[in-house]
C-alpha atoms as a PDB file:
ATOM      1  CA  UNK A   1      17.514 -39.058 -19.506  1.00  0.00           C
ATOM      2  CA  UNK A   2      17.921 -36.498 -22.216  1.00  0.00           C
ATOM      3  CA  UNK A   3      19.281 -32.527 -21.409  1.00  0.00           C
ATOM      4  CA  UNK A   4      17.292 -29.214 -22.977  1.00  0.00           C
ATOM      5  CA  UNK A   5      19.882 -27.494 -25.129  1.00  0.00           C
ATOM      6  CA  UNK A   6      18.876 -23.488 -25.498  1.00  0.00           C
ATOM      7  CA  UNK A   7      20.228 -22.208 -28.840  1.00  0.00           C
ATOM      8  CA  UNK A   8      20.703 -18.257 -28.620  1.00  0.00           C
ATOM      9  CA  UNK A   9      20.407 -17.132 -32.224  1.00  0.00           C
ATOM     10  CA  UNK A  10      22.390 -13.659 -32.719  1.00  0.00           C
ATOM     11  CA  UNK A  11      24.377 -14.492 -35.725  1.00  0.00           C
ATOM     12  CA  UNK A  12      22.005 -16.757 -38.256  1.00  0.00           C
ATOM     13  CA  UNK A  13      18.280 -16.855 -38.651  1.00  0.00           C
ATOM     14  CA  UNK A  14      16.664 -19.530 -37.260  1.00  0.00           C
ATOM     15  CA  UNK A  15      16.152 -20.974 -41.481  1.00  0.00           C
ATOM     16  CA  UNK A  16      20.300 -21.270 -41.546  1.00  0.00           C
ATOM     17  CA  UNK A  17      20.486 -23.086 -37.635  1.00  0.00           C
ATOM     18  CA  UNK A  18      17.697 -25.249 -37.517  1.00  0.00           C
ATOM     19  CA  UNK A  19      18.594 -27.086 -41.006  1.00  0.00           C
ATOM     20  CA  UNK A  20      22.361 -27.428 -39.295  1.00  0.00           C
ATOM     21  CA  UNK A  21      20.713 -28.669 -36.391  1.00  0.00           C
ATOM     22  CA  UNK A  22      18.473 -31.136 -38.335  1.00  0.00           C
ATOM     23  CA  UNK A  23      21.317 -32.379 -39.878  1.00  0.00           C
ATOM     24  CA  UNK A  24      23.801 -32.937 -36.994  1.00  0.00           C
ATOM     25  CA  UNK A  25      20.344 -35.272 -35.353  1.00  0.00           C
ATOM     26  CA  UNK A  26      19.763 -37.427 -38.624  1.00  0.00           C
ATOM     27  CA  UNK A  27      23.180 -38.477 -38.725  1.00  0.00           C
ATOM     28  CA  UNK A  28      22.545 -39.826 -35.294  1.00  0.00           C
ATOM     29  CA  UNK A  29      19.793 -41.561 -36.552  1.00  0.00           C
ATOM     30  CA  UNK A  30      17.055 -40.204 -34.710  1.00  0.00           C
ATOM     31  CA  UNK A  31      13.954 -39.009 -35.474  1.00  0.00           C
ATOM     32  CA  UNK A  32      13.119 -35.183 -34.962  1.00  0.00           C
ATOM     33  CA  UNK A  33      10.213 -33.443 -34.372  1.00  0.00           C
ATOM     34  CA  UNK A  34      10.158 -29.275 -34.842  1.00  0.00           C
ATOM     35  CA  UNK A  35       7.447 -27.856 -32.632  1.00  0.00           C
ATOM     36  CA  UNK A  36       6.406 -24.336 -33.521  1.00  0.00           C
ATOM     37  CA  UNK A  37       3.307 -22.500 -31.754  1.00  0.00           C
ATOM     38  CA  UNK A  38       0.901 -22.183 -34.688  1.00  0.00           C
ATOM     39  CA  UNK A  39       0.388 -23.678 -38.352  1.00  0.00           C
ATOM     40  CA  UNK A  40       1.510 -20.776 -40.169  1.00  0.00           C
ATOM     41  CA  UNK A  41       5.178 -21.032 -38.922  1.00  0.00           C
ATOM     42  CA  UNK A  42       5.312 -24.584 -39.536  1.00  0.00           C
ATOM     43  CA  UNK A  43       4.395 -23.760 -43.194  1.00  0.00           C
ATOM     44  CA  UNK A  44       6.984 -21.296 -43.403  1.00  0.00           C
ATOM     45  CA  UNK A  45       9.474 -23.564 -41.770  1.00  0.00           C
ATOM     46  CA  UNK A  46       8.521 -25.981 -44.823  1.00  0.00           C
ATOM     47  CA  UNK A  47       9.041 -23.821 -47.192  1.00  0.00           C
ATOM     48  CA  UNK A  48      12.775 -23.151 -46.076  1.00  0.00           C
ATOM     49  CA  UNK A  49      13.571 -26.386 -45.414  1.00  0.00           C
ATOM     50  CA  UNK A  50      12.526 -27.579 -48.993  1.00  0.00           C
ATOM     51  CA  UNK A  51      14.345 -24.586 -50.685  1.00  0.00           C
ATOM     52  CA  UNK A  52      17.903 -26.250 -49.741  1.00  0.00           C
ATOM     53  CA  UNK A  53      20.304 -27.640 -51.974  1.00  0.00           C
ATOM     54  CA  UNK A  54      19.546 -31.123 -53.533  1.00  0.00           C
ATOM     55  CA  UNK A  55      22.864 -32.630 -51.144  1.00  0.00           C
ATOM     56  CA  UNK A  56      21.420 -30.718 -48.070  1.00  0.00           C
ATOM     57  CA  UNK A  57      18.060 -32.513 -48.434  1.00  0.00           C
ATOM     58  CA  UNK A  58      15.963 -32.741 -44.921  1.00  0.00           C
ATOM     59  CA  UNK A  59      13.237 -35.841 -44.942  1.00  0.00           C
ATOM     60  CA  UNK A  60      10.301 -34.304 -43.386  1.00  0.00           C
ATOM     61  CA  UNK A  61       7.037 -33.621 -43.256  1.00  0.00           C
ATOM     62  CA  UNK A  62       4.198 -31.354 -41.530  1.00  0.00           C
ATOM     63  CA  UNK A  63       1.426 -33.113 -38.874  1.00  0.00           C
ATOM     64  CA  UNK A  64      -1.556 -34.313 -39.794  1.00  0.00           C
ATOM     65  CA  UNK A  65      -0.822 -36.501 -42.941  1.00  0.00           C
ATOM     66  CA  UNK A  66      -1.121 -40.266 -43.331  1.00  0.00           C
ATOM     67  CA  UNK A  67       2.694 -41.484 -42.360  1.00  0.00           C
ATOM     68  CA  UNK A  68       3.461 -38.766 -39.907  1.00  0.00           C
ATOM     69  CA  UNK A  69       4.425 -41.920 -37.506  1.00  0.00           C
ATOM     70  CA  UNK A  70       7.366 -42.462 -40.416  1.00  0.00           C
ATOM     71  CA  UNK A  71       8.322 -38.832 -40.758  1.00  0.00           C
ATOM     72  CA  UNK A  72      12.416 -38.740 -39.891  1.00  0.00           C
ATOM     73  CA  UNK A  73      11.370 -35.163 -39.496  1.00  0.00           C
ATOM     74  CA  UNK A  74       7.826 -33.959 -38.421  1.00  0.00           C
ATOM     75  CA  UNK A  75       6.919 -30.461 -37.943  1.00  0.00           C
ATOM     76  CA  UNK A  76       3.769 -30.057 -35.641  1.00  0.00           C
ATOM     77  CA  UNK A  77       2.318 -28.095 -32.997  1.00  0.00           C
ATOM     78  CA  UNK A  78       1.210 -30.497 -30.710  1.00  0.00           C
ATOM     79  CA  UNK A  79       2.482 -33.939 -29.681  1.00  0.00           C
ATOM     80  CA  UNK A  80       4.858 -35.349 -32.093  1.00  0.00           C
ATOM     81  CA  UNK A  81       3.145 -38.436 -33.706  1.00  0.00           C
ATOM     82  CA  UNK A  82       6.869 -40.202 -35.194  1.00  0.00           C
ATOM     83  CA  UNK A  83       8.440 -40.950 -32.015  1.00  0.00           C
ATOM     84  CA  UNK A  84      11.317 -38.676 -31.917  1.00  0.00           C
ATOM     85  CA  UNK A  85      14.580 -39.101 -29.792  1.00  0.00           C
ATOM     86  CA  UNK A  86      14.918 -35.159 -30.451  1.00  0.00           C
ATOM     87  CA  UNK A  87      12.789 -32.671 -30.288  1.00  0.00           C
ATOM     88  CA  UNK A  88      13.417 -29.091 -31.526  1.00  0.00           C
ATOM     89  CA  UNK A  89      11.320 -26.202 -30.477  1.00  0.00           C
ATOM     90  CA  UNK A  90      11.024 -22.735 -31.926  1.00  0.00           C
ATOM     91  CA  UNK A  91       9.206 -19.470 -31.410  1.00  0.00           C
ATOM     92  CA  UNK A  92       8.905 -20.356 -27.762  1.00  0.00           C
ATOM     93  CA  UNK A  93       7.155 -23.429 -28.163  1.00  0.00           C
ATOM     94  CA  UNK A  94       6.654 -24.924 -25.039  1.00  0.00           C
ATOM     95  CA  UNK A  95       8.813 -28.293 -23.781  1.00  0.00           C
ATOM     96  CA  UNK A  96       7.428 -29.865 -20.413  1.00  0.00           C
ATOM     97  CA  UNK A  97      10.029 -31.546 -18.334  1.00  0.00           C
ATOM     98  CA  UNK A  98       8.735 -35.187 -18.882  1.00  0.00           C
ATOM     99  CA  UNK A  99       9.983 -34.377 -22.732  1.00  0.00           C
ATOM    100  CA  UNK A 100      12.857 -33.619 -21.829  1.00  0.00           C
ATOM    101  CA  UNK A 101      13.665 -36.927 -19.169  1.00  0.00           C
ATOM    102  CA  UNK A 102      12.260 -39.281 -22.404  1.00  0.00           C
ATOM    103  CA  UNK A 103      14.186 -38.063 -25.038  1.00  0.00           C
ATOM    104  CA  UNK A 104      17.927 -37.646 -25.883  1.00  0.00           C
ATOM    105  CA  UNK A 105      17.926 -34.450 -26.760  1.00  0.00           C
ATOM    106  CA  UNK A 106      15.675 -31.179 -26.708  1.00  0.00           C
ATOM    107  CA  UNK A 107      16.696 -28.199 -28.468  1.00  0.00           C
ATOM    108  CA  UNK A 108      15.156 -24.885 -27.717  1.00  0.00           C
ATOM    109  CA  UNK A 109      16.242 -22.428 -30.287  1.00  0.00           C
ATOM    110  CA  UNK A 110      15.488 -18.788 -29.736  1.00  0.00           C
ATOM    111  CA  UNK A 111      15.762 -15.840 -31.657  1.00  0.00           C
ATOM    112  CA  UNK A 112      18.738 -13.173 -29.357  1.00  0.00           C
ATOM    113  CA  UNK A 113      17.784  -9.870 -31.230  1.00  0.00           C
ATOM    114  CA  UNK A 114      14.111 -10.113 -29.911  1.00  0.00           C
ATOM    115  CA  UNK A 115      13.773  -9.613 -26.037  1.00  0.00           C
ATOM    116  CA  UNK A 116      10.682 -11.139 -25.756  1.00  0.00           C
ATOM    117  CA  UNK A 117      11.916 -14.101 -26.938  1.00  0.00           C
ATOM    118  CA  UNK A 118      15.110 -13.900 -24.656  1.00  0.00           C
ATOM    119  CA  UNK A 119      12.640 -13.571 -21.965  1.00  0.00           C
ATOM    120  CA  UNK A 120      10.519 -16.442 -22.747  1.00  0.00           C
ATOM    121  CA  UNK A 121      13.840 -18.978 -23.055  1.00  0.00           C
ATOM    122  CA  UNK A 122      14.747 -17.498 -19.822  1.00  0.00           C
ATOM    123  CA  UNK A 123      11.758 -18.491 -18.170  1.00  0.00           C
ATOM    124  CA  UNK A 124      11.520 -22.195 -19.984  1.00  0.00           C
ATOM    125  CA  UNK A 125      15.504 -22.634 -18.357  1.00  0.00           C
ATOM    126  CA  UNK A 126      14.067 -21.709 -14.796  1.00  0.00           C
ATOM    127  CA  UNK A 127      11.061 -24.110 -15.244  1.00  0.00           C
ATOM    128  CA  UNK A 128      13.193 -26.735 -16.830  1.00  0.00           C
ATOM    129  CA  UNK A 129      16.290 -26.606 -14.347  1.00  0.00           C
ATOM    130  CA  UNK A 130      13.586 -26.135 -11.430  1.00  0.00           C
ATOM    131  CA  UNK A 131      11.940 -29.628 -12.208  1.00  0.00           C
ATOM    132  CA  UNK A 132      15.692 -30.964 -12.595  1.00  0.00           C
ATOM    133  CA  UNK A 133      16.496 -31.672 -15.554  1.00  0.00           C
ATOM    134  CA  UNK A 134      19.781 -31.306 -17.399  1.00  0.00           C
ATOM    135  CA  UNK A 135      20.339 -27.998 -19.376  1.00  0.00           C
ATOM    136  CA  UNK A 136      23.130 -26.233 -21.513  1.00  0.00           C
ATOM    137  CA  UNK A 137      23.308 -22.494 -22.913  1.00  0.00           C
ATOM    138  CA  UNK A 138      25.189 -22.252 -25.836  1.00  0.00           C
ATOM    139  CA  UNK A 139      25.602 -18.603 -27.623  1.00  0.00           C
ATOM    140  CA  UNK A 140      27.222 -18.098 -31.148  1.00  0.00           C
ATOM    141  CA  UNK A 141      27.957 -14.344 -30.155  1.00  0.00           C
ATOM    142  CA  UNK A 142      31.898 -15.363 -31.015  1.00  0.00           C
ATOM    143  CA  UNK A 143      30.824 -16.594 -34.299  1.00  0.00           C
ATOM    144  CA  UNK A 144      30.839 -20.016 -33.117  1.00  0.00           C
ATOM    145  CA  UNK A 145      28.731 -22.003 -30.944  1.00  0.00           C
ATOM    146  CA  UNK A 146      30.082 -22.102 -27.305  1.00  0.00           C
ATOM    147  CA  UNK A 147      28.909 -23.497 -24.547  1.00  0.00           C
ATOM    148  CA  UNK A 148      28.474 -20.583 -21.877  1.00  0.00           C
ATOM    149  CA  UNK A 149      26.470 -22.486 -19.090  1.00  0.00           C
ATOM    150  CA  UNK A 150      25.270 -25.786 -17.892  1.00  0.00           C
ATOM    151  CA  UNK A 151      22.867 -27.344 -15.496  1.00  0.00           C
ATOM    152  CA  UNK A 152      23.287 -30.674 -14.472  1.00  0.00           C
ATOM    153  CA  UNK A 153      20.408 -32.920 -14.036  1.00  0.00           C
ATOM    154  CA  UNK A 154      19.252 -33.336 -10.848  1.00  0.00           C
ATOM    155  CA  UNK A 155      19.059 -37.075  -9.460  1.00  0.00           C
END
């Protein structure tokens, strides 16, 4: 049974975190899937993750092509179609709690300078914690990641 981990984004833009993030689950050998809420972010999110440096390449690929069921990385906005132990969600993409009991690892990553936003993770902890599953805050207000709260699954 995997945990939701909410990322509160006040120091880096979400195209400097997620790529860490993305990193940190390949070496664990999983695959990934980035859910966003509509097609235009996932294109944008494609864009930045192709304009890295050659040694901080990112496999990955956007839903809806031939091998998405191979993609180490696949950004969509519905179901992800590769089978990911991890899945990543941005813009306040939704995560039910039966994603977040079969995977390893969810990662909600939220933007802390817009309150809407704020509002939205907020409400996606409550659900989350309220159906009992596992969850961790972690804020990089100090200018590192710290872990400021955690919910432990219910059994």
């Amino acid at each position: 049974m995997g945990e939701a981990y909410f990322y509160h984004l006040t120091r880096q833009p979400l195209e400097e975190a997620l790529p860490r993030l993305l990193t940190m689950a390949l070496s664990r050998e999983w695959r990934i899937a980035v859910r966003a809420q509509d097609g235009r972010r996932l294109d944008w999110l494609d864009q930045r993750l192709w304009m890295g440096r050659d040694e901080d390449f990112l496999p990955h690929g956007i839903a809806g092509g031939p091998h998405d069921a191979l993609q180490p990385v696949l950004l969509t906005t519905g179901a992800p179609a590769n089978d990911p132990a991890c899945l990543m969600a941005v813009d306040g993409a939704e995560v039910a709690p039966e994603e977040v009991r079969a995977m390893e690892r969810v990662c909600i990553l939220f933007d802390g300078m817009d309150e809407m936003a704020v509002d939205q993770a907020r409400g996606q902890w409550k659900a989350l914690t309220g159906a009992g599953c596992g969850a961790q805050y972690w804020s990089e207000e100090s200018g590192k990641w710290e872990q400021k709260a955690r919910k432990e699954a219910a059994v």
